[in-house]
C-alpha atoms as a PDB file:
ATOM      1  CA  UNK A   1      84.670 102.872 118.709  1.00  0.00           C
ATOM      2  CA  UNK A   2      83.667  99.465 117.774  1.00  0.00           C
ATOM      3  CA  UNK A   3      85.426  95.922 118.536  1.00  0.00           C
ATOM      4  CA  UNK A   4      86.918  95.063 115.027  1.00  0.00           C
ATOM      5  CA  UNK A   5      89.823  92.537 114.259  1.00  0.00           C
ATOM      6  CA  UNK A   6      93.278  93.617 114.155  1.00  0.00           C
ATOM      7  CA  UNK A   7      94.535  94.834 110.773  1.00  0.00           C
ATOM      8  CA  UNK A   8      98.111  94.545 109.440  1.00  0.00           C
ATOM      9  CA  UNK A   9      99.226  98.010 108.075  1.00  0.00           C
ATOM     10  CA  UNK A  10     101.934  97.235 105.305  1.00  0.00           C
ATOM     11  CA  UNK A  11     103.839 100.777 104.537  1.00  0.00           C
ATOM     12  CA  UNK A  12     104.599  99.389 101.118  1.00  0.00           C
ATOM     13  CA  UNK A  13     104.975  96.281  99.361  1.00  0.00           C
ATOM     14  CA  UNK A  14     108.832  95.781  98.038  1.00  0.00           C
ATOM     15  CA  UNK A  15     107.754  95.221  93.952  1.00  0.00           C
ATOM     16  CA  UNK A  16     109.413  95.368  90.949  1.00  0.00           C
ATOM     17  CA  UNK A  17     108.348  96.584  87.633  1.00  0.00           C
ATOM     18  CA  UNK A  18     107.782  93.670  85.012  1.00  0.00           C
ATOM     19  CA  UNK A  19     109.500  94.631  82.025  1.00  0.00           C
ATOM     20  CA  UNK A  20     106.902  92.649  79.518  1.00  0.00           C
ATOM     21  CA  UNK A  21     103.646  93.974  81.139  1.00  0.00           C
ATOM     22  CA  UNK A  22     104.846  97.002  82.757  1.00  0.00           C
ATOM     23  CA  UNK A  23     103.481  96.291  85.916  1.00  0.00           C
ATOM     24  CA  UNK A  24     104.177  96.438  89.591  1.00  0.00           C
ATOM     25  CA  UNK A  25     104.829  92.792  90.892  1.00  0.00           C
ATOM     26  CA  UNK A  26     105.443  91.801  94.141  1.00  0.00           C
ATOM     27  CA  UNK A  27     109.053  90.737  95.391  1.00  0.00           C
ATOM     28  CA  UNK A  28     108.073  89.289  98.861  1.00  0.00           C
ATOM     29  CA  UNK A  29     104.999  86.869 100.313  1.00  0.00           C
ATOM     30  CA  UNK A  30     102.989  88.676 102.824  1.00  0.00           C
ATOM     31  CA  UNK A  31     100.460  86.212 102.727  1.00  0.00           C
ATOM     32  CA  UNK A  32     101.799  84.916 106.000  1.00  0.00           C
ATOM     33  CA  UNK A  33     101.015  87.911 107.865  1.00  0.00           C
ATOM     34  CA  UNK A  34      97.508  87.490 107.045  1.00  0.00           C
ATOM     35  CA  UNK A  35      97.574  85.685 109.808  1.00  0.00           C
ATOM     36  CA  UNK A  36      97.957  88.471 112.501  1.00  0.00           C
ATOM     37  CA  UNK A  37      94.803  90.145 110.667  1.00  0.00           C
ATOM     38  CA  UNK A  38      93.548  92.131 106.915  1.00  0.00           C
ATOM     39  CA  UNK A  39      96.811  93.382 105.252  1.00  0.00           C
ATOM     40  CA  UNK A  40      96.090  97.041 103.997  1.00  0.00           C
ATOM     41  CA  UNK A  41      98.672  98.910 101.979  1.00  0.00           C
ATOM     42  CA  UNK A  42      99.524 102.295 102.912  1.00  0.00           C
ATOM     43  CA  UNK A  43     101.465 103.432  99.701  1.00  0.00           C
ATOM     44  CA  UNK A  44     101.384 101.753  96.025  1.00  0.00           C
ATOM     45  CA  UNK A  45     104.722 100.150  94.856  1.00  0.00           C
ATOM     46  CA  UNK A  46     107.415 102.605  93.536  1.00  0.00           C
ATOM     47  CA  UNK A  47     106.657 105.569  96.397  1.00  0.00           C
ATOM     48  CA  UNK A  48     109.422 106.852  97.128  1.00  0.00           C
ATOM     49  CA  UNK A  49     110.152 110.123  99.640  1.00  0.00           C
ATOM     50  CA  UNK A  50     110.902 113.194  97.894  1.00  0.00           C
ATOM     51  CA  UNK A  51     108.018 115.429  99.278  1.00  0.00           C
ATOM     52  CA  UNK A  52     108.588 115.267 102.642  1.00  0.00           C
ATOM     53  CA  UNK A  53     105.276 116.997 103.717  1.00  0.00           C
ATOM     54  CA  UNK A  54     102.860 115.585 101.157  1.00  0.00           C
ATOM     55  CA  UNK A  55     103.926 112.204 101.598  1.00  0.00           C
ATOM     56  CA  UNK A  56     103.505 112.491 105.817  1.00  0.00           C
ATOM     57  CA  UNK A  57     100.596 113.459 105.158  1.00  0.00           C
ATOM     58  CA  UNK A  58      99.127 111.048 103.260  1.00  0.00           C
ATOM     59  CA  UNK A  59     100.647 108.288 105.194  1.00  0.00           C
ATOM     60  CA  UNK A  60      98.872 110.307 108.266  1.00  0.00           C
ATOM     61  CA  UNK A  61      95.863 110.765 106.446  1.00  0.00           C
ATOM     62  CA  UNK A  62      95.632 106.596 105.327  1.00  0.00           C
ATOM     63  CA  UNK A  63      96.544 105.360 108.811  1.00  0.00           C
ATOM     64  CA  UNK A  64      93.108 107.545 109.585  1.00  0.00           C
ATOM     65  CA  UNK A  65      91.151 106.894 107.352  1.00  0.00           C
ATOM     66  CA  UNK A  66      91.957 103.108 107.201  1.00  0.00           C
ATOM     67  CA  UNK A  67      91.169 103.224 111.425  1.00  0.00           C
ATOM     68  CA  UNK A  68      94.451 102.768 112.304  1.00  0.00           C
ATOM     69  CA  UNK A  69      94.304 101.832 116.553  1.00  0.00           C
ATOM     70  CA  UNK A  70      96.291  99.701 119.328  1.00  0.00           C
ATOM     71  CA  UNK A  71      96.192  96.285 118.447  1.00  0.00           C
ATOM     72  CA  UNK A  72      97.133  96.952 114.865  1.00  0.00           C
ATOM     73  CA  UNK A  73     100.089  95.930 113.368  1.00  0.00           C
ATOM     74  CA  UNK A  74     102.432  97.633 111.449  1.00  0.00           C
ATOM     75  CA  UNK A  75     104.661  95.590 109.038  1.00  0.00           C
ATOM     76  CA  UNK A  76     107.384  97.825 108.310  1.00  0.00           C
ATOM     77  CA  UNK A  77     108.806  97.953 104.359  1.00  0.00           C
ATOM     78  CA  UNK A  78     110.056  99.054 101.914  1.00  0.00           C
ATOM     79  CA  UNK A  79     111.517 102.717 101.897  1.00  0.00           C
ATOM     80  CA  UNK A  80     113.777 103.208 105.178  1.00  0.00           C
ATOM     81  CA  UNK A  81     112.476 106.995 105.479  1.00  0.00           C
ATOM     82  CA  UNK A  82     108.808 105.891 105.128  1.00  0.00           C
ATOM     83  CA  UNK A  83     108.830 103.237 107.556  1.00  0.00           C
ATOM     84  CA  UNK A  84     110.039 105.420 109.668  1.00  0.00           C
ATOM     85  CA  UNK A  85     107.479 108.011 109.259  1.00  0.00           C
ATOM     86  CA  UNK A  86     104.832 105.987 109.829  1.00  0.00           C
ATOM     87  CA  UNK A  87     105.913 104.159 112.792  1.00  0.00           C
ATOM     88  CA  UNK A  88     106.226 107.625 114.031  1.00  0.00           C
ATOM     89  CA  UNK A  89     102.635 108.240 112.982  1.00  0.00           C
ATOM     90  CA  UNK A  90     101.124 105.295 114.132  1.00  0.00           C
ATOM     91  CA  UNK A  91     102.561 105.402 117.368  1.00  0.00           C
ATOM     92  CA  UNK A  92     101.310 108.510 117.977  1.00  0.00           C
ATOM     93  CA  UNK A  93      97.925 107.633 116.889  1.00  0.00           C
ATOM     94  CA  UNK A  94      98.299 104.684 120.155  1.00  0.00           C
ATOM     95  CA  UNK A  95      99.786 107.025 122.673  1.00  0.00           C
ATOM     96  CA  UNK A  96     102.744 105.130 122.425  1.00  0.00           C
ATOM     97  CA  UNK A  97     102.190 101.833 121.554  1.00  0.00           C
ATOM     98  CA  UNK A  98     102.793  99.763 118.465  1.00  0.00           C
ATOM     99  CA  UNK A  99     102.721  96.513 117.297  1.00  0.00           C
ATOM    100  CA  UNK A 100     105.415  95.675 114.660  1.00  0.00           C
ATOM    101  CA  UNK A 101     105.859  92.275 112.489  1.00  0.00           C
ATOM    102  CA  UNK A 102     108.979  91.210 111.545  1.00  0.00           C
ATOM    103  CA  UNK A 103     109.857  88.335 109.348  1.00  0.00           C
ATOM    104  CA  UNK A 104     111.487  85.908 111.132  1.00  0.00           C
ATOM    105  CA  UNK A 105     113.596  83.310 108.109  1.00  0.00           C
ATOM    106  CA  UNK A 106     113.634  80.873 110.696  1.00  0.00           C
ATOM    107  CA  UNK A 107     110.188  79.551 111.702  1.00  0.00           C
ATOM    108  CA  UNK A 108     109.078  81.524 107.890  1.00  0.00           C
ATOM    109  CA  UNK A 109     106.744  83.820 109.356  1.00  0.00           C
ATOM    110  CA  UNK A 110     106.158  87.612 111.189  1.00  0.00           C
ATOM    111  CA  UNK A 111     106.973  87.961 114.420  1.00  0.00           C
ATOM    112  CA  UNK A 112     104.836  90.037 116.224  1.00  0.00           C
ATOM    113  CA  UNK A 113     106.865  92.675 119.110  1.00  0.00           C
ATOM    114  CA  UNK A 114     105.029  95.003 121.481  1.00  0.00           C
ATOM    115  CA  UNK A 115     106.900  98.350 121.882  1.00  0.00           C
ATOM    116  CA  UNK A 116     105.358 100.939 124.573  1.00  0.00           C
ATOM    117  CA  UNK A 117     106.215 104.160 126.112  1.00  0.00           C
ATOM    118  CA  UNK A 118     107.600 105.589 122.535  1.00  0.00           C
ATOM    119  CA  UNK A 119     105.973 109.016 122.781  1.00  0.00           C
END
């Protein structure tokens, strides 16, 4: 296992379809949690949850094969149920552990929180 920076795992990026172009735009910044490391997207805009299996296991199988490990960050949003799911994932993947951003309106800008002992 090599020493690599931290990566921020976004589940999904909240987007909107533009009604001119058709396409998926963003409806948030995450630019700011570039900060905490490389933002990588686990699912494209518009998943939603309606396999259960297949879409565990492709949120299991991207946390993989995007090297998911502790000292990653999670940054939660988007669908409730797939947040949810891979939290669960990627805290398994840490025995436990997991880092989570949250966007703090405040100080405008993620918040990192340590959780442990979740499995």
């Amino acid at each position: 296992m090599s020493n690599r920076p931290p990566k921020v795992f976004a589940t999904q990026i909240p987007s909107r379809r533009d009604a001119a172009s058709g396409l998926w735009v963003p409806t948030v910044n995450i630019a700011p949690a570039e900060q905490h490391g490389e933002v990588v997207t686990l699912l494209p805009p518009g998943s939603q949850f309606f396999a259960a299996a297949e879409t565990t296991r492709l949120i299991k199988n991207r946390l993989h094969d995007l090297d998911y490990r502790k000292g990653d960050f999670l940054l939660p949003l988007g669908n409730p149920v797939i947040m949810a799911v891979a939290s669960a994932i990627a805290a398994r993947r840490t025995n436990g552990c997991l880092n989570v951003l949250v966007w703090d309106r405040h100080s405008s800008s993620y918040v990192s929180y340590e959780l442990t002992n979740l499995v």
